[in-house]
PDB file of N, CA and C in Angstrom:
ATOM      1  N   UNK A   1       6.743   2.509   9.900  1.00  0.00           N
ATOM      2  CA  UNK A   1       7.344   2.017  11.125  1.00  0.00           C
ATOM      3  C   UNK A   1       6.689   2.660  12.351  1.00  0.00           C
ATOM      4  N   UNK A   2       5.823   3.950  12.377  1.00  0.00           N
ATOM      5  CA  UNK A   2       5.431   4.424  13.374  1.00  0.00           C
ATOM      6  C   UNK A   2       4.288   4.116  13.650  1.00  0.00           C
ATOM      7  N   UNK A   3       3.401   2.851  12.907  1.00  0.00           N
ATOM      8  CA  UNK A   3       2.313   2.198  12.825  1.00  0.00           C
ATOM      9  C   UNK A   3       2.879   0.676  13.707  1.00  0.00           C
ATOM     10  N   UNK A   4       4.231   0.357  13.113  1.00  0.00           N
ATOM     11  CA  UNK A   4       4.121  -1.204  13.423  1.00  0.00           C
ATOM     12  C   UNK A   4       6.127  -0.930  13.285  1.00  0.00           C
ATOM     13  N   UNK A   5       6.821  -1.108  14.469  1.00  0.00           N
ATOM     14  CA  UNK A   5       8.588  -1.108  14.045  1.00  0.00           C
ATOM     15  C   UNK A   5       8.853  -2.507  13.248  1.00  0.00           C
ATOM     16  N   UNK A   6       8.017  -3.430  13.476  1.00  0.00           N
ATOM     17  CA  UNK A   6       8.180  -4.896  12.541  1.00  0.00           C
ATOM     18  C   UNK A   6       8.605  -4.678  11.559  1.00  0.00           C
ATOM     19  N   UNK A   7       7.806  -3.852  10.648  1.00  0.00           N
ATOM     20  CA  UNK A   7       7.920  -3.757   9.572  1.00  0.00           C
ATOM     21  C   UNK A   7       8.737  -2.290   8.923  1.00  0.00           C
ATOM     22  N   UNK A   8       9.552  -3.218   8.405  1.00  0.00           N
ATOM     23  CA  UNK A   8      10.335  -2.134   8.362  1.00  0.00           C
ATOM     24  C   UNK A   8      10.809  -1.945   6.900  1.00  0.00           C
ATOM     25  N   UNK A   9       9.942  -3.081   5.772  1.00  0.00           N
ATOM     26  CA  UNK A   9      10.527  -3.094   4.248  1.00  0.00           C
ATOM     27  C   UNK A   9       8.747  -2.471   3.344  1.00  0.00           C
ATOM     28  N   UNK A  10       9.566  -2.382   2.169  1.00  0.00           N
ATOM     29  CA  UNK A  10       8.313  -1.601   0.927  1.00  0.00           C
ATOM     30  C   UNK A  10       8.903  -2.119  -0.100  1.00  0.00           C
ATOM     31  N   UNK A  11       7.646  -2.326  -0.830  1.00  0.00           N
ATOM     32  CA  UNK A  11       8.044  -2.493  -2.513  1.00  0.00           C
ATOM     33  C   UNK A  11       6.757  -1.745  -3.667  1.00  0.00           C
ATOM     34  N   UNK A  12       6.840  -1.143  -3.751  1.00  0.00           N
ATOM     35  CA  UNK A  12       5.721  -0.927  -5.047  1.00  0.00           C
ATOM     36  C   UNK A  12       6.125  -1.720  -6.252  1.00  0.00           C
ATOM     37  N   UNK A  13       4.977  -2.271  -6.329  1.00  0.00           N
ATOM     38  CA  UNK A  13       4.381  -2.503  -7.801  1.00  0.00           C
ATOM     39  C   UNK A  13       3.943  -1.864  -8.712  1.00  0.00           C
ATOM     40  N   UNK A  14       3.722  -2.397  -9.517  1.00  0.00           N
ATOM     41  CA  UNK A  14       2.412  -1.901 -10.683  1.00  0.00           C
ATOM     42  C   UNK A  14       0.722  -2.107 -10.266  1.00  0.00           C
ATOM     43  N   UNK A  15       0.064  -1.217 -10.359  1.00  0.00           N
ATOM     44  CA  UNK A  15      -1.184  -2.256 -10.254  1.00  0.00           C
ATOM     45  C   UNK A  15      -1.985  -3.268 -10.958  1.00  0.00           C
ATOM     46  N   UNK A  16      -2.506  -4.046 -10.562  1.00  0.00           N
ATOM     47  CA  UNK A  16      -3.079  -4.723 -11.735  1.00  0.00           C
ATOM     48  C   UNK A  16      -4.153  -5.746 -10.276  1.00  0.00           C
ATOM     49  N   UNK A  17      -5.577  -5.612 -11.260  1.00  0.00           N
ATOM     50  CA  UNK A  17      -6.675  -5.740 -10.331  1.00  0.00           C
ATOM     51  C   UNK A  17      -6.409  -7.440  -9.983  1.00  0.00           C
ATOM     52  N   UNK A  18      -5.741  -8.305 -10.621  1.00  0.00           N
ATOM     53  CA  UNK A  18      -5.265  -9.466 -10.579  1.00  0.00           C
ATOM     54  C   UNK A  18      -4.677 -10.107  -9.454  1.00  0.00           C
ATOM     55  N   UNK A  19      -3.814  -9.139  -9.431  1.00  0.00           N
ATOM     56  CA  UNK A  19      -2.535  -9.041  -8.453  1.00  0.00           C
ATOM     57  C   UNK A  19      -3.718  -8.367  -7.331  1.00  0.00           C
ATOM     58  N   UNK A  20      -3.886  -8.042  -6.794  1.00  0.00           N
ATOM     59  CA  UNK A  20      -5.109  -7.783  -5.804  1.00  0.00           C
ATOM     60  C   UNK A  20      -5.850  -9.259  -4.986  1.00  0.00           C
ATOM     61  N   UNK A  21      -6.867  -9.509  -6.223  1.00  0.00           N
ATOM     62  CA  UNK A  21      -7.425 -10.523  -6.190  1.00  0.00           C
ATOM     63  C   UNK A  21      -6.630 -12.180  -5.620  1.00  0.00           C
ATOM     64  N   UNK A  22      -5.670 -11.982  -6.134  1.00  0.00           N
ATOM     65  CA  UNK A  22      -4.392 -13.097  -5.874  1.00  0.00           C
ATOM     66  C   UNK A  22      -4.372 -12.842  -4.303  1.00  0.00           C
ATOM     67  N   UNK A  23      -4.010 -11.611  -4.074  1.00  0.00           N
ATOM     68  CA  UNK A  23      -3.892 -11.855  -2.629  1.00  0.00           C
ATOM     69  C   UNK A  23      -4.717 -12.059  -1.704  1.00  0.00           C
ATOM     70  N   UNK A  24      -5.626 -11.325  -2.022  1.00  0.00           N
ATOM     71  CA  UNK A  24      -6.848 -11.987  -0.819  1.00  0.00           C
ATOM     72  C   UNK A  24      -7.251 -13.711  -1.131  1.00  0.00           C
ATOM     73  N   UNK A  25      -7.097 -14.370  -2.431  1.00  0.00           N
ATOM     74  CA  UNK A  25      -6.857 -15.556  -2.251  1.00  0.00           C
ATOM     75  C   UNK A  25      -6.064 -16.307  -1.269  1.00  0.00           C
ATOM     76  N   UNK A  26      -5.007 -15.295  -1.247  1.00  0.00           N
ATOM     77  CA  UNK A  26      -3.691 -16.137  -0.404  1.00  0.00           C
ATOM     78  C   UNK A  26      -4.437 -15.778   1.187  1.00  0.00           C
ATOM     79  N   UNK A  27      -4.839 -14.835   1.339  1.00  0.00           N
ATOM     80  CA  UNK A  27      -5.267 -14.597   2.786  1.00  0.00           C
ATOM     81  C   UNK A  27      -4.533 -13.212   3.383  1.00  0.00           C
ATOM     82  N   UNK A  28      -3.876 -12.773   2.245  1.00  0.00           N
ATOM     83  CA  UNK A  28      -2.987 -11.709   2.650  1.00  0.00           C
ATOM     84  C   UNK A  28      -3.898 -10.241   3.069  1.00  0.00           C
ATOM     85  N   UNK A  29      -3.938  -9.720   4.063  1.00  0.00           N
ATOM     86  CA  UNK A  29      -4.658  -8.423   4.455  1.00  0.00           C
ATOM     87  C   UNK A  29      -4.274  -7.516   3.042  1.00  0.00           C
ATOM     88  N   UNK A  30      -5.338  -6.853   2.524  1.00  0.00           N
ATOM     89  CA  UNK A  30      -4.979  -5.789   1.489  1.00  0.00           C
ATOM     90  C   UNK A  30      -6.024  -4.681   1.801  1.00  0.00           C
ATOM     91  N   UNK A  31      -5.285  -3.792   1.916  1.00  0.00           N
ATOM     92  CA  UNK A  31      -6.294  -1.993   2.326  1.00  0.00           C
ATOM     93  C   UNK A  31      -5.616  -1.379   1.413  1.00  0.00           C
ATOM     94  N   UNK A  32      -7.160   0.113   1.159  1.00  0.00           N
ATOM     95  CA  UNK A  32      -6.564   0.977   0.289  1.00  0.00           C
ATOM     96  C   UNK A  32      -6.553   1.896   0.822  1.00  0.00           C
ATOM     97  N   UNK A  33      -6.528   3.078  -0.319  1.00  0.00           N
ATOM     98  CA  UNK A  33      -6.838   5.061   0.254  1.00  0.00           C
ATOM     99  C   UNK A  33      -6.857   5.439  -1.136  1.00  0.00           C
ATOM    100  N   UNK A  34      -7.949   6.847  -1.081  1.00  0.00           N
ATOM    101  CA  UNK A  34      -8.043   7.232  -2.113  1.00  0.00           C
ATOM    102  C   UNK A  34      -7.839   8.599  -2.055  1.00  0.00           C
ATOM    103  N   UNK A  35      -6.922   8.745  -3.386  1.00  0.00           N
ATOM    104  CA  UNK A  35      -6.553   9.846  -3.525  1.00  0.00           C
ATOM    105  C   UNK A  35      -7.703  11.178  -3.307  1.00  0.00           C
ATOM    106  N   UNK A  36      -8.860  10.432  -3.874  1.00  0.00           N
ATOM    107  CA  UNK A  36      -9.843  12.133  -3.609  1.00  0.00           C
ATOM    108  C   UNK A  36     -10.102  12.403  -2.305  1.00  0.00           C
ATOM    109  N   UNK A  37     -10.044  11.311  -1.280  1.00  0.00           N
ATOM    110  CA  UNK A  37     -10.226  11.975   0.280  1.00  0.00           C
ATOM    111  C   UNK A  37      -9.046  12.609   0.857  1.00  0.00           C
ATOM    112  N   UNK A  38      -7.787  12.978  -0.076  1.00  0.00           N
ATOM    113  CA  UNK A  38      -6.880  13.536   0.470  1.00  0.00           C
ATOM    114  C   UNK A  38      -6.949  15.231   0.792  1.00  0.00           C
ATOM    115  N   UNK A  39      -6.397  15.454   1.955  1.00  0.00           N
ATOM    116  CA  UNK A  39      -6.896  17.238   2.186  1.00  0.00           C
ATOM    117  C   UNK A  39      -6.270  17.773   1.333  1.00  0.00           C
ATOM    118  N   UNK A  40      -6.768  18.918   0.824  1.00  0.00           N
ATOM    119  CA  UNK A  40      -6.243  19.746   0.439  1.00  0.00           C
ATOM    120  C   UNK A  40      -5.030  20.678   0.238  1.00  0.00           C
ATOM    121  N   UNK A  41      -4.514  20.614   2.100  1.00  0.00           N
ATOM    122  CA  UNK A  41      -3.547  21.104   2.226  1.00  0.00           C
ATOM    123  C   UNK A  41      -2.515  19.808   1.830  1.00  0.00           C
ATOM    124  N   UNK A  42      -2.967  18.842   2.126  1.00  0.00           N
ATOM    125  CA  UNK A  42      -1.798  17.684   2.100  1.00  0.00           C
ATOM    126  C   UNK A  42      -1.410  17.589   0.460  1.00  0.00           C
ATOM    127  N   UNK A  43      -2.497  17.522  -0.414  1.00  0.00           N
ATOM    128  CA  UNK A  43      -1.992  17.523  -1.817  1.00  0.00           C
ATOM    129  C   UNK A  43      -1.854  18.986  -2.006  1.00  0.00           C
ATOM    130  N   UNK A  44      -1.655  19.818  -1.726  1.00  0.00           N
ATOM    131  CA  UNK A  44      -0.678  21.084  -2.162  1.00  0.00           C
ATOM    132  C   UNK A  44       0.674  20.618  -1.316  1.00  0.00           C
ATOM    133  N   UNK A  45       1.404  19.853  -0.617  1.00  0.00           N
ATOM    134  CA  UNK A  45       2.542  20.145   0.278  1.00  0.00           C
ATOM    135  C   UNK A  45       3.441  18.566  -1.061  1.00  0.00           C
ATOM    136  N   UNK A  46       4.492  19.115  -1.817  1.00  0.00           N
ATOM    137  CA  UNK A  46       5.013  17.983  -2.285  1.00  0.00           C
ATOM    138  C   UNK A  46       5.613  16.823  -1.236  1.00  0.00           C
ATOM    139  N   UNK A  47       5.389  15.426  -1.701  1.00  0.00           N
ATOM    140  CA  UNK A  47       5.791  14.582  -1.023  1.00  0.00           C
ATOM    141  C   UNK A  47       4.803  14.059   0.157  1.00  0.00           C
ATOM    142  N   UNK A  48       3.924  14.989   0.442  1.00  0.00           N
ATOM    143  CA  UNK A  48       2.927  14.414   1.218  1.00  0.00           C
ATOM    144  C   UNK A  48       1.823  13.237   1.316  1.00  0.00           C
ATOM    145  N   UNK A  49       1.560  13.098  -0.208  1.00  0.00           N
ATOM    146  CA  UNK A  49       0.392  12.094  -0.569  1.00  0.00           C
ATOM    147  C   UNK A  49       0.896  10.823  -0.201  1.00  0.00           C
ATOM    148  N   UNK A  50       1.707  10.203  -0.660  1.00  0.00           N
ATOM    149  CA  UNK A  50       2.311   9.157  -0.146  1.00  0.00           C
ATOM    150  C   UNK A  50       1.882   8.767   1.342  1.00  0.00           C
ATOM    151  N   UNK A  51       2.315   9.063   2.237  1.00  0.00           N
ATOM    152  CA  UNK A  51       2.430   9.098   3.576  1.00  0.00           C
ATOM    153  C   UNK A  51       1.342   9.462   4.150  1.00  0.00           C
ATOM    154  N   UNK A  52       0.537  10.434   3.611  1.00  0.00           N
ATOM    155  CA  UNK A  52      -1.160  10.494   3.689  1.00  0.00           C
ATOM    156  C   UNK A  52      -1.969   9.093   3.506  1.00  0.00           C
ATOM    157  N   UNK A  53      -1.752   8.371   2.541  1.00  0.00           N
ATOM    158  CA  UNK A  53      -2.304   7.901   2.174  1.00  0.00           C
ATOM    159  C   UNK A  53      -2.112   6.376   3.104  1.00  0.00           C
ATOM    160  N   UNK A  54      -1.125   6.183   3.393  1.00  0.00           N
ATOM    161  CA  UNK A  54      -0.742   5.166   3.802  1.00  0.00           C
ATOM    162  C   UNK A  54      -0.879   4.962   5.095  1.00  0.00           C
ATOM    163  N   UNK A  55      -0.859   5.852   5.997  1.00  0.00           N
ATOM    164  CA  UNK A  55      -1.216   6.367   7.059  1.00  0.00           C
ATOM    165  C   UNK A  55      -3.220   6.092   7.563  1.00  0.00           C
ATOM    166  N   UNK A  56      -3.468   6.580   6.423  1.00  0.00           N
ATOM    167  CA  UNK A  56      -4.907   6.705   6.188  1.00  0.00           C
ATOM    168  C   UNK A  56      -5.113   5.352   6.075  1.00  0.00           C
ATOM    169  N   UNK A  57      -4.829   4.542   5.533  1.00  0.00           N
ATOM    170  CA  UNK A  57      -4.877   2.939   5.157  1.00  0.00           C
ATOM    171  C   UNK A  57      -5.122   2.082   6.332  1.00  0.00           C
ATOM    172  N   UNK A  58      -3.529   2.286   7.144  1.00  0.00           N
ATOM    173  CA  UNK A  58      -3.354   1.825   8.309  1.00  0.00           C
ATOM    174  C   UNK A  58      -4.334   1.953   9.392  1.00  0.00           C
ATOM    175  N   UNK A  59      -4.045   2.740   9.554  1.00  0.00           N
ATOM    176  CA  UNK A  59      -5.299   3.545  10.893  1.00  0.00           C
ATOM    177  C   UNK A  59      -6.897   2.977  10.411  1.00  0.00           C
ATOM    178  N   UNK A  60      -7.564   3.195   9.333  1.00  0.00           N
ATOM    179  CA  UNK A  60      -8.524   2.153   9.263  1.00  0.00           C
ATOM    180  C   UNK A  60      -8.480   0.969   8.942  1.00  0.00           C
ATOM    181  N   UNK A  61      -7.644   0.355   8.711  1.00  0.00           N
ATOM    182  CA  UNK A  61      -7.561  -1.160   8.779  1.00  0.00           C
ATOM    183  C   UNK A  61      -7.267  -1.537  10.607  1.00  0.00           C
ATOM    184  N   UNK A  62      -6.447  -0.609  11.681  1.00  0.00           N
ATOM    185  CA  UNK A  62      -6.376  -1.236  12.676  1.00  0.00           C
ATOM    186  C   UNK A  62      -4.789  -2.004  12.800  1.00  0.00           C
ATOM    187  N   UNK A  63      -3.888  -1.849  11.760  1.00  0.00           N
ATOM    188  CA  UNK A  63      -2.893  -2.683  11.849  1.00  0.00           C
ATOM    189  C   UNK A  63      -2.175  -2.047  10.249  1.00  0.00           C
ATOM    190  N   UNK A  64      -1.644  -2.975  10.249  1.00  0.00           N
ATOM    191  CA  UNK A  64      -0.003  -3.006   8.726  1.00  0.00           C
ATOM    192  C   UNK A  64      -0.713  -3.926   7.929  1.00  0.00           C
ATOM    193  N   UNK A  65      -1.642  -3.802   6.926  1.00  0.00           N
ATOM    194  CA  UNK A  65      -2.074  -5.062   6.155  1.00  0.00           C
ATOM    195  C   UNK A  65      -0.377  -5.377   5.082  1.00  0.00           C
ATOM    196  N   UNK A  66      -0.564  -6.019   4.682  1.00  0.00           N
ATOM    197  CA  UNK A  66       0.369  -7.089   3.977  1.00  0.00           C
ATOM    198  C   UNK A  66       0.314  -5.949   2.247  1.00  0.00           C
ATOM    199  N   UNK A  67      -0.731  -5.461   1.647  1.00  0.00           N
ATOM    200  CA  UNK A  67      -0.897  -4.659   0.677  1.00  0.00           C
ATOM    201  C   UNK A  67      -1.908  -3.736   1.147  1.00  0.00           C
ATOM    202  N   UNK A  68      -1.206  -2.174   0.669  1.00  0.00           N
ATOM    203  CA  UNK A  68      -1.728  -1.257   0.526  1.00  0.00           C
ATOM    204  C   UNK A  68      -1.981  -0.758  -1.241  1.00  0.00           C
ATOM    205  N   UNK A  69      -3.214  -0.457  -1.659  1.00  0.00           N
ATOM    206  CA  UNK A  69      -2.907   0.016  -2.903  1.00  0.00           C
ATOM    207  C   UNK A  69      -4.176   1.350  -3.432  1.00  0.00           C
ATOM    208  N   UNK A  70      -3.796   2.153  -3.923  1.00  0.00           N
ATOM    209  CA  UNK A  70      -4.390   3.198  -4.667  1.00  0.00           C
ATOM    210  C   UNK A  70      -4.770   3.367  -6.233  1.00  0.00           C
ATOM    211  N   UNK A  71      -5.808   4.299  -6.578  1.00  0.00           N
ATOM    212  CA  UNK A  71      -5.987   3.875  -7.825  1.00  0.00           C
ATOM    213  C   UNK A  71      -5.566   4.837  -8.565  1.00  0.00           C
ATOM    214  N   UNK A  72      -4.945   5.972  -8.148  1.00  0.00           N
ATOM    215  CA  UNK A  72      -3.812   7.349  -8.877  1.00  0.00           C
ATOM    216  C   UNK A  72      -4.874   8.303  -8.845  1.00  0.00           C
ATOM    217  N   UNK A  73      -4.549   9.388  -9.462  1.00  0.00           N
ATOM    218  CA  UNK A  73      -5.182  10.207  -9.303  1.00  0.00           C
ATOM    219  C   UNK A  73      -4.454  11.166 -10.815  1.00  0.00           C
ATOM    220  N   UNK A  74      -5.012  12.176 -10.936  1.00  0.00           N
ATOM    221  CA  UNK A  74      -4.144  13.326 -11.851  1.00  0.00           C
ATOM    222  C   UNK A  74      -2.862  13.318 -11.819  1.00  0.00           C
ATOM    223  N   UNK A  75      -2.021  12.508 -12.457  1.00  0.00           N
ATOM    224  CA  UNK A  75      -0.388  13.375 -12.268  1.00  0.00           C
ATOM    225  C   UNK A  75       0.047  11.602 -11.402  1.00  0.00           C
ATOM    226  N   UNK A  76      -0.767  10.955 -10.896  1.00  0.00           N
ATOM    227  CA  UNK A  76      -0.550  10.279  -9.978  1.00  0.00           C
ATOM    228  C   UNK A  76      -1.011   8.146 -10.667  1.00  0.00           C
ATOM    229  N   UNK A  77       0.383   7.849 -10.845  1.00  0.00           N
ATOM    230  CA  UNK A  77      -0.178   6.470 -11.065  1.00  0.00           C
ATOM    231  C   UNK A  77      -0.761   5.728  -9.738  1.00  0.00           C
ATOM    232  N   UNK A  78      -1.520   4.770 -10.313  1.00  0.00           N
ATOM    233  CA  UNK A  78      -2.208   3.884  -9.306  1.00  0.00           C
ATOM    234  C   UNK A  78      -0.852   2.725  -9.029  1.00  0.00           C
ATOM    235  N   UNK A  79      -0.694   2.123  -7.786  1.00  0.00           N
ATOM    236  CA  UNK A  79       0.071   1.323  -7.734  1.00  0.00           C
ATOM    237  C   UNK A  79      -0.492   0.104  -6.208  1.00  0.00           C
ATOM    238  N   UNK A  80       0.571  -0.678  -6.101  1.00  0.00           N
ATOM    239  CA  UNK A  80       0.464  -1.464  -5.049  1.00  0.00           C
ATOM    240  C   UNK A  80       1.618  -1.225  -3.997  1.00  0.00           C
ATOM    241  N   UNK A  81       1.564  -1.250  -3.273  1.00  0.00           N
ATOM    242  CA  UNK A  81       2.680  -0.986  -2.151  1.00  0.00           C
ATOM    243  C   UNK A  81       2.672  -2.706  -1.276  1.00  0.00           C
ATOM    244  N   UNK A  82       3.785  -3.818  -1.306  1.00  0.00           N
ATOM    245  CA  UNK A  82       4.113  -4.738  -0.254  1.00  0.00           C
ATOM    246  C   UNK A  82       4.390  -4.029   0.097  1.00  0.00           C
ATOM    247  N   UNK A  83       4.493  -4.610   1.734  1.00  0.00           N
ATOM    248  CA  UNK A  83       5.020  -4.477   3.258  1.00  0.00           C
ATOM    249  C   UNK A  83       5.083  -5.345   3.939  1.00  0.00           C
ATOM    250  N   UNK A  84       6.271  -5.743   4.360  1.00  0.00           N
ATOM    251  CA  UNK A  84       7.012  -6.439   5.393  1.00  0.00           C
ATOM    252  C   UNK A  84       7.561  -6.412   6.339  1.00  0.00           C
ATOM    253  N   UNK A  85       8.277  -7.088   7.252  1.00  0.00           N
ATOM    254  CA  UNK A  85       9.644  -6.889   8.720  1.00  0.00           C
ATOM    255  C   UNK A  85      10.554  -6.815   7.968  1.00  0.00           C
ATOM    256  N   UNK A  86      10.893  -7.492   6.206  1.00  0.00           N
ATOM    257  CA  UNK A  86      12.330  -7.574   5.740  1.00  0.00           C
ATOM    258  C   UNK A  86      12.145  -7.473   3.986  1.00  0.00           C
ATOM    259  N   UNK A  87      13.233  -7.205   3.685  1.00  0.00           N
ATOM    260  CA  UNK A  87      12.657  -7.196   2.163  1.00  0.00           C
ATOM    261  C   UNK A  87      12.898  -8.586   1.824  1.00  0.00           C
ATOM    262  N   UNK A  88      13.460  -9.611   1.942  1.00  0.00           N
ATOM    263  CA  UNK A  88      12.890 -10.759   1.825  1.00  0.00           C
ATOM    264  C   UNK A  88      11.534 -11.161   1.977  1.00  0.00           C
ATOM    265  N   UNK A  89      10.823 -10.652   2.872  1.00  0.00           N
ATOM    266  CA  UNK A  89       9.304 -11.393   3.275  1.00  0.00           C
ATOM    267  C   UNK A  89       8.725 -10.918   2.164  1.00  0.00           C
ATOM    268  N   UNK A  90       9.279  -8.946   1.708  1.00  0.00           N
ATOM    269  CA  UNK A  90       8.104  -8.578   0.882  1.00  0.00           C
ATOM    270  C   UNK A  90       8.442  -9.092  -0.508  1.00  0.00           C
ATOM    271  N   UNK A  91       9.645  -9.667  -0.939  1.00  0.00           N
ATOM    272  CA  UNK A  91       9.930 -10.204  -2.029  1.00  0.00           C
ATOM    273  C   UNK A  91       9.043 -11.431  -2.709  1.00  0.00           C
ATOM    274  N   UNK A  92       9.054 -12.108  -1.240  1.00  0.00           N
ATOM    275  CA  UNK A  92       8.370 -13.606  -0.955  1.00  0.00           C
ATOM    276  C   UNK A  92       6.807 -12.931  -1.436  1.00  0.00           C
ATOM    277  N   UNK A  93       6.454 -12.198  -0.617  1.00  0.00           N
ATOM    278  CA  UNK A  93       4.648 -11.735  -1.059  1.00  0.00           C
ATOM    279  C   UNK A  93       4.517 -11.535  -2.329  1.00  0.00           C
ATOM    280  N   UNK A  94       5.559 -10.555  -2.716  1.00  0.00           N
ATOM    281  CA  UNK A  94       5.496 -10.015  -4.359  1.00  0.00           C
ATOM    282  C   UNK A  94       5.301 -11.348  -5.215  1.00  0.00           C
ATOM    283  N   UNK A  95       6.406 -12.351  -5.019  1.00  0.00           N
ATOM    284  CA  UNK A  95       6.203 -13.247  -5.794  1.00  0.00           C
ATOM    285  C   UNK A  95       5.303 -14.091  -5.994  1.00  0.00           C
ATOM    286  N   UNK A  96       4.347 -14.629  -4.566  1.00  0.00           N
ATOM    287  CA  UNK A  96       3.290 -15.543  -4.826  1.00  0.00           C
ATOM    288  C   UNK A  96       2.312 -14.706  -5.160  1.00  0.00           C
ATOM    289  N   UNK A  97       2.239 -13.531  -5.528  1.00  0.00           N
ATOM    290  CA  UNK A  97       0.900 -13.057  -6.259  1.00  0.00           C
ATOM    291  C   UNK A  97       0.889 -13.492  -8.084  1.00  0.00           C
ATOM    292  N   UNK A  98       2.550 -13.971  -8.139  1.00  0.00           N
ATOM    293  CA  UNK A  98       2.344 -14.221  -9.922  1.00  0.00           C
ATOM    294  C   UNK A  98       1.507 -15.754 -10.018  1.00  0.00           C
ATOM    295  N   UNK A  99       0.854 -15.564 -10.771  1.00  0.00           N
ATOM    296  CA  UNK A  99       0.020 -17.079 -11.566  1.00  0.00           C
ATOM    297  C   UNK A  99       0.835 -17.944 -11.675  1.00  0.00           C
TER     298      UNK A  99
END
């Protein structure tokens, strides 16, 4: 919300390179972040990576893409993150990524 107050809903997924691909079909903005460019201090502080990462996403994309997703790391599953103004919208996204 301190990127964009619009949006104000989340959903993680699972990842799956499919579900990716689906969306940039649809036209949907999708950015990532990777866990190994995370600082040091930030992956020693619990709860930080998250919000690192997403942060990191944003700021080089320029905006709130529609999917954010990572590929895990040690200790850390890979997942997809929707984002929306409502959890309806991100429900709506989640769903047209199924086949």
């Amino acid at each position: 919300m301190r990127a964009d107050p619009e949006m104000r809903a989340a959903l993680n997924i699972r990842y799956d390179e499919s579900l990716l691909d689906r969306a940039r079909e649809l036209g949907l903005r999708v950015e990532s972040f990777s866990r190994a460019d995370e600082p040091p201090e930030i992956k020693a502080r619990e709860g930080s990576s998250l919000e690192w990462g997403v942060d990191d996403a944003i700021k080089r994309a320029g905006e709130v893409p529609d999917l954010i997703f990572d590929l895990g790391d040690v200790g850390k599953e890979p997942m997809i993150r929707v984002l929306g103004p409502d959890p309806c919208s991100v429900v709506s996204k989640a769903l047209s990524l199924l086949p």
